[in-house]
Protein backbone atom coordinates (compact mmCIF):
# COMPACT_ATOMS: atom_id res chain seq x y z
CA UNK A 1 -59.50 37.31 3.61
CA UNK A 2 -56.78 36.35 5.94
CA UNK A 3 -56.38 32.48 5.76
CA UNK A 4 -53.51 30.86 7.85
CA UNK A 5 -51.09 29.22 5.30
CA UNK A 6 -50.43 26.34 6.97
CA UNK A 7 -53.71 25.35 6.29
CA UNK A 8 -54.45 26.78 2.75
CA UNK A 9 -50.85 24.02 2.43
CA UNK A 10 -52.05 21.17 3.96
CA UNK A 11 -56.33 21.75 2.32
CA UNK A 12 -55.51 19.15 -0.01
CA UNK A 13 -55.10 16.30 1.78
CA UNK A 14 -57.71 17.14 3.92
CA UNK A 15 -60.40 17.50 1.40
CA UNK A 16 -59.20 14.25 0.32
CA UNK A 17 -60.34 13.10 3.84
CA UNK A 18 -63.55 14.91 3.40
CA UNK A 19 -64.44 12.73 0.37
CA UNK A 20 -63.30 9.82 1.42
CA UNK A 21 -65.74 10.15 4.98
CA UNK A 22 -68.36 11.22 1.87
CA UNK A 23 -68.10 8.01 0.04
CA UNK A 24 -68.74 6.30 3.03
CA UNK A 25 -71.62 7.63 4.76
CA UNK A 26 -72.32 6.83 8.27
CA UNK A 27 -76.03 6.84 10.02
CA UNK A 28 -76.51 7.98 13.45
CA UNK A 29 -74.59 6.04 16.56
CA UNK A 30 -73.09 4.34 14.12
CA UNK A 31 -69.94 5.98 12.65
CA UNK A 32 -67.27 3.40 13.93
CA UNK A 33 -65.29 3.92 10.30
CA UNK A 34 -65.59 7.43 10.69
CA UNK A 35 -64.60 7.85 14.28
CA UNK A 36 -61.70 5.36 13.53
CA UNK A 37 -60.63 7.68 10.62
CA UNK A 38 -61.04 10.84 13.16
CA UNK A 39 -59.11 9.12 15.59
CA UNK A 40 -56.53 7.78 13.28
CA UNK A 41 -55.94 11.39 12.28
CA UNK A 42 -55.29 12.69 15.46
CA UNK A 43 -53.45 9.95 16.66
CA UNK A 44 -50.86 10.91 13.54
CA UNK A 45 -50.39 14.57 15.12
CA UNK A 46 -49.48 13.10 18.09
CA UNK A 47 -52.99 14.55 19.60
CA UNK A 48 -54.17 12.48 22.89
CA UNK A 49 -58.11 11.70 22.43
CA UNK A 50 -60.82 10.30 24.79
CA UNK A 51 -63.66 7.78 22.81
CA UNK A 52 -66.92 6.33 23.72
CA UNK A 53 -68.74 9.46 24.96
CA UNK A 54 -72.28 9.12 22.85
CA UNK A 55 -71.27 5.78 21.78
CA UNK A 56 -68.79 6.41 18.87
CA UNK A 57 -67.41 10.27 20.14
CA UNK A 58 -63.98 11.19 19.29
CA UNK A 59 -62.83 14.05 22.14
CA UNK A 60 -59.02 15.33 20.45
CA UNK A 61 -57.35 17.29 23.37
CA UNK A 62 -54.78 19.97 22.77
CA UNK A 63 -52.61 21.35 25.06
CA UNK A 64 -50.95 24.92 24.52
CA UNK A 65 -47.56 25.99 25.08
CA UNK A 66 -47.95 25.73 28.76
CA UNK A 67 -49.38 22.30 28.36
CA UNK A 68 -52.89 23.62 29.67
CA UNK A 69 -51.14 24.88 33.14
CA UNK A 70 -53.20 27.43 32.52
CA UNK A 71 -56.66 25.46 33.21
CA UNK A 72 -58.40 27.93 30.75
CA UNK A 73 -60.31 25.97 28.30
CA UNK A 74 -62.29 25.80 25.14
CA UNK A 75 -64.59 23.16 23.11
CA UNK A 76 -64.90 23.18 19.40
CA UNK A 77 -67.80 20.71 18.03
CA UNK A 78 -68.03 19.22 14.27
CA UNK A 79 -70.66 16.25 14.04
CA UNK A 80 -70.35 13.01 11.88
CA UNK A 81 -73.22 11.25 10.62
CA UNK A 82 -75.05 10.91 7.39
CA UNK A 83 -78.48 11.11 6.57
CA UNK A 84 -80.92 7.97 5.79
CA UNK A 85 -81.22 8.74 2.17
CA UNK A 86 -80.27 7.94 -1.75
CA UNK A 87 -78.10 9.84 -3.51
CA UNK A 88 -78.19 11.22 -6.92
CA UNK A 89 -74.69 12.87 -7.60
CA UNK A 90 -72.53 10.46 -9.65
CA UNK A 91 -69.38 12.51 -9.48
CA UNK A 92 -66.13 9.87 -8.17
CA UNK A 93 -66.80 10.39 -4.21
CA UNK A 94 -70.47 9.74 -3.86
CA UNK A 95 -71.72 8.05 -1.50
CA UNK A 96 -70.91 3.97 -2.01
CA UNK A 97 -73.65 2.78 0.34
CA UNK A 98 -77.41 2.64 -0.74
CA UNK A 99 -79.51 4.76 1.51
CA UNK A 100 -77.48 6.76 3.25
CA UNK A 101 -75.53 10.13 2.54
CA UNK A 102 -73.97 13.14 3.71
CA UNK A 103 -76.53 15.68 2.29
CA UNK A 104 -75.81 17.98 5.17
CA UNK A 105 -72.42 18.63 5.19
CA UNK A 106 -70.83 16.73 8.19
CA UNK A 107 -68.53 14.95 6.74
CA UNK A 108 -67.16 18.33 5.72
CA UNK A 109 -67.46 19.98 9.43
CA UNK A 110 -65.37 17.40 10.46
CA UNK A 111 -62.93 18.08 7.48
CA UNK A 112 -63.06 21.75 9.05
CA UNK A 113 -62.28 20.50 12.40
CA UNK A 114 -59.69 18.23 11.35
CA UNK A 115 -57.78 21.18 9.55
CA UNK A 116 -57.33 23.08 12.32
CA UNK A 117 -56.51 20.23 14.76
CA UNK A 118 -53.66 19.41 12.33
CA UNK A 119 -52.69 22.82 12.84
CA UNK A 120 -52.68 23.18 16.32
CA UNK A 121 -50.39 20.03 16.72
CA UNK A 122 -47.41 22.00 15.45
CA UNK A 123 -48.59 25.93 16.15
CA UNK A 124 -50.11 25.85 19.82
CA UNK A 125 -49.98 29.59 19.95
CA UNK A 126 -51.79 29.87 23.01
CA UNK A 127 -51.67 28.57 26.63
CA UNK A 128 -54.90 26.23 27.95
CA UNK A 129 -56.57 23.27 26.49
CA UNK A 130 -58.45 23.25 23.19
CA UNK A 131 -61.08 20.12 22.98
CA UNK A 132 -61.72 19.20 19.57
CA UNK A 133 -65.23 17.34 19.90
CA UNK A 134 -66.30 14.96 17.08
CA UNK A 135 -70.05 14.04 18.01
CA UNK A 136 -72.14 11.77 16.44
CA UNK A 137 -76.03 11.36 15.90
CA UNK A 138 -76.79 14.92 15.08
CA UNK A 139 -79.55 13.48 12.48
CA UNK A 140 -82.23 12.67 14.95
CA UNK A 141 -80.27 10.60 17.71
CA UNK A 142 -78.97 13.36 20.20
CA UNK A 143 -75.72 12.80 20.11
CA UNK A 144 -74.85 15.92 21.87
CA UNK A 145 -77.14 15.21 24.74
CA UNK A 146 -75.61 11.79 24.85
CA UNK A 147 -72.15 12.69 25.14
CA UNK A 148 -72.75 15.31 28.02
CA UNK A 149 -74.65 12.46 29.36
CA UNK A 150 -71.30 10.44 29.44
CA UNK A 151 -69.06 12.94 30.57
CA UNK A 152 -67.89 15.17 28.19
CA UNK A 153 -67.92 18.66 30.37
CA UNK A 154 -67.24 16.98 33.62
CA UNK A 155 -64.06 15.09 31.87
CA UNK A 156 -63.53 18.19 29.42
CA UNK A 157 -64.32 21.38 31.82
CA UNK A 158 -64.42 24.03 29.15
CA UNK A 159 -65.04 27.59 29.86
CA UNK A 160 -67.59 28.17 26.40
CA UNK A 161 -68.10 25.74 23.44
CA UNK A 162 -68.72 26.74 20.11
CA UNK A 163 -70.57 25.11 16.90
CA UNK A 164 -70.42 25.62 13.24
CA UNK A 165 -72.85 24.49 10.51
CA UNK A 166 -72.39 25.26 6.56
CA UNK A 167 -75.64 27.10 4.75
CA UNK A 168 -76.32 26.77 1.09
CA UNK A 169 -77.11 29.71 -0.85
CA UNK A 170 -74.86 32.44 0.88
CA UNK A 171 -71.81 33.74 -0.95
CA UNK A 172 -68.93 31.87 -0.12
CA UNK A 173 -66.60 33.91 1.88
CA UNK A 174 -69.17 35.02 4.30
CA UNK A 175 -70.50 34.02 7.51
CA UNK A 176 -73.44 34.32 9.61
CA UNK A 177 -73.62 34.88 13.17
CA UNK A 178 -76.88 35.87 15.66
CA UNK A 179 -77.46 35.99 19.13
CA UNK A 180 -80.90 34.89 21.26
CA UNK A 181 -82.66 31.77 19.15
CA UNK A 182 -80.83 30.92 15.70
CA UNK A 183 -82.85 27.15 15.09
CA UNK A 184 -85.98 26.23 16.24
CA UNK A 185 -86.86 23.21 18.67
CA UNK A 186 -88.70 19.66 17.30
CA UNK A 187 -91.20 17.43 18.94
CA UNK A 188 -93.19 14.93 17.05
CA UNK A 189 -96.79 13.60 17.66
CA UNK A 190 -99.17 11.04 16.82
CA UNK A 191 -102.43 10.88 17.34
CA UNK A 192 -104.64 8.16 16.83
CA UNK A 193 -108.58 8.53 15.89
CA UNK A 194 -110.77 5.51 17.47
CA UNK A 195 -114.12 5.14 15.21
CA UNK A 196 -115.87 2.25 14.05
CA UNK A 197 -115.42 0.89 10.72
CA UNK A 198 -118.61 -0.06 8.30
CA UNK A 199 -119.73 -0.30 4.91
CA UNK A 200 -118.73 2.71 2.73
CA UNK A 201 -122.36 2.66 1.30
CA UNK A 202 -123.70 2.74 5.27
CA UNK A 203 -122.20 5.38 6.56
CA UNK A 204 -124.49 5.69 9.60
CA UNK A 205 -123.97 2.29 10.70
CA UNK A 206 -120.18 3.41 11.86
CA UNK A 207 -118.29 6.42 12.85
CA UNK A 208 -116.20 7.63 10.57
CA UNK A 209 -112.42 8.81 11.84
CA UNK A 210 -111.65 10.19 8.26
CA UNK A 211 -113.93 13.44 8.85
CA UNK A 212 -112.81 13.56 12.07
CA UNK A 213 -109.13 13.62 10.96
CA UNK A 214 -109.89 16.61 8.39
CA UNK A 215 -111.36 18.47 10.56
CA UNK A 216 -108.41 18.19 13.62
CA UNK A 217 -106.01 18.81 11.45
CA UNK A 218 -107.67 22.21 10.15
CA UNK A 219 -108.25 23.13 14.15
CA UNK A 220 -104.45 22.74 14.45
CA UNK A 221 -103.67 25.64 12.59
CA UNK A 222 -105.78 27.79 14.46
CA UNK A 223 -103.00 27.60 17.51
CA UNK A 224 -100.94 29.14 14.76
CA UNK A 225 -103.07 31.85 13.93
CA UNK A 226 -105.71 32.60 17.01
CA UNK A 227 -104.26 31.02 19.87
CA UNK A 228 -100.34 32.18 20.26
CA UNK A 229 -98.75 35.89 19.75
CA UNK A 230 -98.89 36.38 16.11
CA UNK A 231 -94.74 38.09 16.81
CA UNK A 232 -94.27 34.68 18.27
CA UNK A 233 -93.03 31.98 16.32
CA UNK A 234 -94.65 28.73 15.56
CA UNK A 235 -95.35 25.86 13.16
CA UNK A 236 -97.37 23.01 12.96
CA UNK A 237 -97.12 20.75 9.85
CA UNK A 238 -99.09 17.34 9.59
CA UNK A 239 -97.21 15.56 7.56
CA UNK A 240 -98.55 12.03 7.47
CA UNK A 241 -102.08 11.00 7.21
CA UNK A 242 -102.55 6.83 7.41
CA UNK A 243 -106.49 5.65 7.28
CA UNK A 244 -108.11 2.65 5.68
CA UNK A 245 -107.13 -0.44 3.40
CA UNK A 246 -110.28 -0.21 0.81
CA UNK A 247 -112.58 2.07 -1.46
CA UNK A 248 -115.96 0.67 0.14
CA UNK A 249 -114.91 0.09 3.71
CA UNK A 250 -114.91 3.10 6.45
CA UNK A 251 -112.22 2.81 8.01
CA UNK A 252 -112.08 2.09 11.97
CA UNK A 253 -108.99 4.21 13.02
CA UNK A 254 -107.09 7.01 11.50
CA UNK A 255 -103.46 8.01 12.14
CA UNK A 256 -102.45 11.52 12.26
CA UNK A 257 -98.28 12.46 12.69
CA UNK A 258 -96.28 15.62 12.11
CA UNK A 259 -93.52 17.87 13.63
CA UNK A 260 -93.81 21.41 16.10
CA UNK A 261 -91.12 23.71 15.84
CA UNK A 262 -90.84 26.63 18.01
CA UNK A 263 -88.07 29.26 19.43
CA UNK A 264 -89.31 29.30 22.89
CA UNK A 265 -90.76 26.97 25.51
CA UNK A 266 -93.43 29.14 26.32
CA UNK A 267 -95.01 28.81 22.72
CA UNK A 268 -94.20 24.63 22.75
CA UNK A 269 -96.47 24.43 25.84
CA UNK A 270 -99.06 26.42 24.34
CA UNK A 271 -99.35 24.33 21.19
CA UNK A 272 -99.05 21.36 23.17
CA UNK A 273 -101.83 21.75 25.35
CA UNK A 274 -104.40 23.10 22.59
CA UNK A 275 -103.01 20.49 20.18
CA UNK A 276 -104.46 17.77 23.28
CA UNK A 277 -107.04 19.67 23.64
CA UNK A 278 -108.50 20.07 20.34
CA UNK A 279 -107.76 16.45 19.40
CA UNK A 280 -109.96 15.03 22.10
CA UNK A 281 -112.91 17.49 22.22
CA UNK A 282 -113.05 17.02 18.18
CA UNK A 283 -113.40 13.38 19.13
CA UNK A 284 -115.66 13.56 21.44
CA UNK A 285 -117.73 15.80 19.37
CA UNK A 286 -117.75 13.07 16.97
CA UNK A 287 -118.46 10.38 18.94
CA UNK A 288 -114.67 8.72 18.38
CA UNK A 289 -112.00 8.83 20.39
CA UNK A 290 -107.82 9.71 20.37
CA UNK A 291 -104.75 8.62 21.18
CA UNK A 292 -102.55 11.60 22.02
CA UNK A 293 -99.05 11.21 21.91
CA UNK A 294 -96.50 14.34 21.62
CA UNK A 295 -92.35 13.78 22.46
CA UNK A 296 -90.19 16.66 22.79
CA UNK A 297 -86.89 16.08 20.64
CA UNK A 298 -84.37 19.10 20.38
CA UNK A 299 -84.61 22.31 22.28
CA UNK A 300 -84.10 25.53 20.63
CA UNK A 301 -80.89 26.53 19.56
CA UNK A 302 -79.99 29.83 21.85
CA UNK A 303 -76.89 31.47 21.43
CA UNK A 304 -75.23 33.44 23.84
CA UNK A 305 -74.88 36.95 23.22
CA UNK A 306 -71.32 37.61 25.06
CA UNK A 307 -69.93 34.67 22.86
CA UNK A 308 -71.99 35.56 19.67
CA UNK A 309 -70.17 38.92 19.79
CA UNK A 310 -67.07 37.67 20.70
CA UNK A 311 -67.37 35.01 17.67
CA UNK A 312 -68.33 37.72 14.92
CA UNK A 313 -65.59 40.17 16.06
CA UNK A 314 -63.24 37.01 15.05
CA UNK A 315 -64.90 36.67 12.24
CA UNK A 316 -64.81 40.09 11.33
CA UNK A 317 -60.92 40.20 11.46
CA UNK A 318 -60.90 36.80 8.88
CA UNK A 319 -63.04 37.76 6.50
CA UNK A 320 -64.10 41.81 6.90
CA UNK A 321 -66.90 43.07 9.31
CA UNK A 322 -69.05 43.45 6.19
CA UNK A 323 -69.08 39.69 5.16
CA UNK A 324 -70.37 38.88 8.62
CA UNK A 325 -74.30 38.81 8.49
CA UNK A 326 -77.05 38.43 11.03
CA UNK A 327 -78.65 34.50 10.83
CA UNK A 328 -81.80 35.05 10.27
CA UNK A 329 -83.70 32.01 12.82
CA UNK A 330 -84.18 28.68 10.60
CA UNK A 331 -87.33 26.75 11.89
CA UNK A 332 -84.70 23.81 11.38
CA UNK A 333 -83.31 22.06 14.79
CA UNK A 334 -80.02 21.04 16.15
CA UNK A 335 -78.67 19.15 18.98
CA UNK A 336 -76.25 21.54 19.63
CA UNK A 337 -78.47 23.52 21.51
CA UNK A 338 -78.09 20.76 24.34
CA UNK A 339 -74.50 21.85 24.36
CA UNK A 340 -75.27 25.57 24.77
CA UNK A 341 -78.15 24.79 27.28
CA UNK A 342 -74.80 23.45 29.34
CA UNK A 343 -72.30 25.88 28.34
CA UNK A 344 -72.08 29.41 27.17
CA UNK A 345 -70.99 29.31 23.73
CA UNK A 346 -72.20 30.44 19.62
CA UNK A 347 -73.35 28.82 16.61
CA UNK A 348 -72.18 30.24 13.85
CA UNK A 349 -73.02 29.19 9.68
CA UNK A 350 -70.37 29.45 6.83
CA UNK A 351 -71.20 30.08 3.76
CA UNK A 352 -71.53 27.08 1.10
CA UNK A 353 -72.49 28.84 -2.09
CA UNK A 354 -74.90 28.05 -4.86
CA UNK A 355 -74.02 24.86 -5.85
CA UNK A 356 -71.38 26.05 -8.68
CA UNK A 357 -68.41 24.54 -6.65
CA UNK A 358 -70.08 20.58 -7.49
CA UNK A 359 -68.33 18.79 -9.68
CA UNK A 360 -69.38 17.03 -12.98
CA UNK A 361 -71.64 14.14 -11.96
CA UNK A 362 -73.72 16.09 -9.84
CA UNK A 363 -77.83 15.59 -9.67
CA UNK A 364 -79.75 17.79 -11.70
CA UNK A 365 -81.17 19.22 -8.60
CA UNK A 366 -80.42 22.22 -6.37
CA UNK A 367 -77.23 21.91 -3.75
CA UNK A 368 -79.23 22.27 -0.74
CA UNK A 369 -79.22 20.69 3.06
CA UNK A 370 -81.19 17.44 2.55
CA UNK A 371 -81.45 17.24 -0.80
CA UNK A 372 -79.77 14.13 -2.91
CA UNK A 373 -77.79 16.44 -4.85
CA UNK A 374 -75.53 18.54 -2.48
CA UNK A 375 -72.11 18.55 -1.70
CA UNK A 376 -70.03 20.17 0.76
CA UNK A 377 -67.86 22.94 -1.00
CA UNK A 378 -64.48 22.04 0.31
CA UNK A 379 -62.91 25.76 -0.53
CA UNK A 380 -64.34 26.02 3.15
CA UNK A 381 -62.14 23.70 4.81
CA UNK A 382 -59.17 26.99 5.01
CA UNK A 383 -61.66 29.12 5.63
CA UNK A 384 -63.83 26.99 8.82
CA UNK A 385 -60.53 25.80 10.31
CA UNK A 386 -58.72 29.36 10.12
CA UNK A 387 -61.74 30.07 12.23
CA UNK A 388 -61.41 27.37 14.72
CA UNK A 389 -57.76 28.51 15.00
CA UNK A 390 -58.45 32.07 15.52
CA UNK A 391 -61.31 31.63 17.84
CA UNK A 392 -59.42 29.26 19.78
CA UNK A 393 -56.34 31.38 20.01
CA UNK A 394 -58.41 34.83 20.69
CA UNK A 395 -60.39 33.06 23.29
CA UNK A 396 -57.90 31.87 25.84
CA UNK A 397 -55.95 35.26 25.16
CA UNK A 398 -58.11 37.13 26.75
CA UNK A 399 -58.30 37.89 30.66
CA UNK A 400 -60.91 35.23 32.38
CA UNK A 401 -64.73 37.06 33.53
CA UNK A 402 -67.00 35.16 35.14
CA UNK A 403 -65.74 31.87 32.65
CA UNK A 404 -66.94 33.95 29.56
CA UNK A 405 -65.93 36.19 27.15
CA UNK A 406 -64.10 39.52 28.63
């Protein structure tokens, strides 16, 4: 494994940083503490930033040796915001604030990111501009829509930019890297069933929505299985289910709400348009009727084959061509993908481990993305920002084709 001692030296103090931005989890759109600590950092190195792009951005801009004559270009991305949830690790830098944590690991993708931008201020080995993008509101908000939305490639032209995400449960020391979809997209619906509510004991003098209900959300999963490409991928999971207020009263509405996740848009507008349709022919067969609502959240996230390849042949060289795997696709989303429907670029995950690296204090539960017991393995932060550095560095080395990889 070929680390860049500067940063193996200075890992410390950074991880330090790390649990500091874990103690004090931030929810989405509103990491002001954590973009003041980003900032603060930066600031130190004597790196100019931009704020305010998605509300509490931090864009860290980094000039090479030529002081970006050059106008080649690159965007790194590490998000910032916590999750809305309790949790159970005890150890001395858990979370401080009731409800919220960092059970996905941003607080130590920024760690990552802030490495290697506290290399870069004293070892810019390359010529161009490197923009270090802190984003908030992965968690549901968009941040990364939101920040392209206030400028961030028309104020920071980049040529490609690149994401990186930790993943529990592969060996630490190893990455993973695909091309084509890596995570899925997510919509959300709700659908509301119209009857009219009775006496539990007279049935017939109502119409029931709880049948109704049952029998929609069985139809659903035909889409899965009759109506789309069984190759293609596709899942629909109803995951709440509100009706009634008493044992002997039918009910006079029923609330049905869940997530889609697909890899292409071809398969979301199939499931969206049976979904409809099934809801309100089920009603009407039924004498009720629906409320159909579905919103499209994150697309899929696509990566870019050029930069994919370029991206694991760096990888290759850090940590050995046979500790870079294939990603298999996650049905789980990402707002990144806004960034690489704008830009050509790769997502890439690093490795987090099984959980062994957690410290005494931890839940009795598995060290997972979501889950109230994990923790971000801070051996990474070397590892991530060595990769940043050497991505960055390979990237603007290399003769300019078409503003992608060579």
């Amino acid at each position: 494994m070929k680390l860049i001692d500067s940063i193996v030296t200075q890992a410390a103090g950074i991880a330090a940083v790390r649990r500091d931005i874990h103690a004090h989890p931030e929810l989405c759109f509103e990491e002001v503490r954590t973009a003041d600590l980003v900032a603060a950092k930066l600031t130190e190195w004597g790196i100019p930033i931009r704020r305010g792009m998605g509300t509490t951005g931090v864009v860290g801009i980094v000039h090479g040796r030529d002081g970006g004559a050059s106008g080649r270009a690159i965007g790194l991305r590490a998000d910032m915001d916590a999750l809305p949830m309790q949790e159970h690790n005890r150890f001395a830098h858990a979370s401080q604030h009731a409800g919220k944590m960092h059970a996905c690991g941003h607080d130590g993708h920024t760690a990552m990111l802030l490495a290697a931008a506290q290399h870069f201020a004293k070892h810019r080995h390359f010529d161009g501009t490197v923009y270090l993008i802190f984003q908030p509101a992965e968690e549901g908000g968009g941040g990364a829509r939101e920040m392209i939305k206030d400028g961030l490639f028309s104020e920071c032209p980049m040529e490609a930019v690149f994401g990186m995400h930790n993943w529990p449960g592969l060996p630490t020391g190893s990455f993973a890297a695909s091309a084509g979809p890596v995570m899925a997209s997510t919509s959300e619906f709700k659908i509301t069933i119209r009857g009219k509510g009775g006496h539990a004991a007279l049935p017939h003098t109502g119409i029931d929505p709880v049948p109704v209900a049952c029998q929609m959300v069985m139809g659903f999963q035909t889409i899965i299985t009759r109506n789309k490409k069984p190759v293609d991928a596709g899942v629909i999971s109803v995951t709440m289910v509100h009706t009634g207020e008493a044992t002997n009263v039918v009910p006079d509405h029923a609330e049905l709400q869940g997530t889609v996740r697909t890899f292409t848009y071809e398969v979301l507008d199939l499931i969206e348009k049976r979904m409809q349709a099934i809801a309100e022919h089920t009603c009407a067969a039924y004498g009720t009727t629906c409320e159909f609502q579905f919103h499209r959240n994150y697309p899929p996230t696509v990566n870019h084959p050029a930069e994919t390849a370029f991206a694991r042949e760096v990888l290759a060289e850090i940590v050995g061509p046979e500790r870079v795997l294939a990603q298999e696709p996650t049905m789980g989303a990402e707002d990144f993908a806004y960034m690489l429907q704008a830009k050509p670029g790769c997502y890439v995950f690093i490795a987090n481990g099984d959980g062994a690296h957690r410290e005494v204090g931890h839940g009795e539960g598995p060290c997972v993305l979501h889950n109230p017991n994990y923790d971000f393995n801070d051996d990474l932060i070397p590892l991530g920002a060595t990769y940043w550095v050497r991505l960055a560095e390979k990237w603007l080395a290399q003769p300019r084709a078409n503003g992608g990889a060579a």
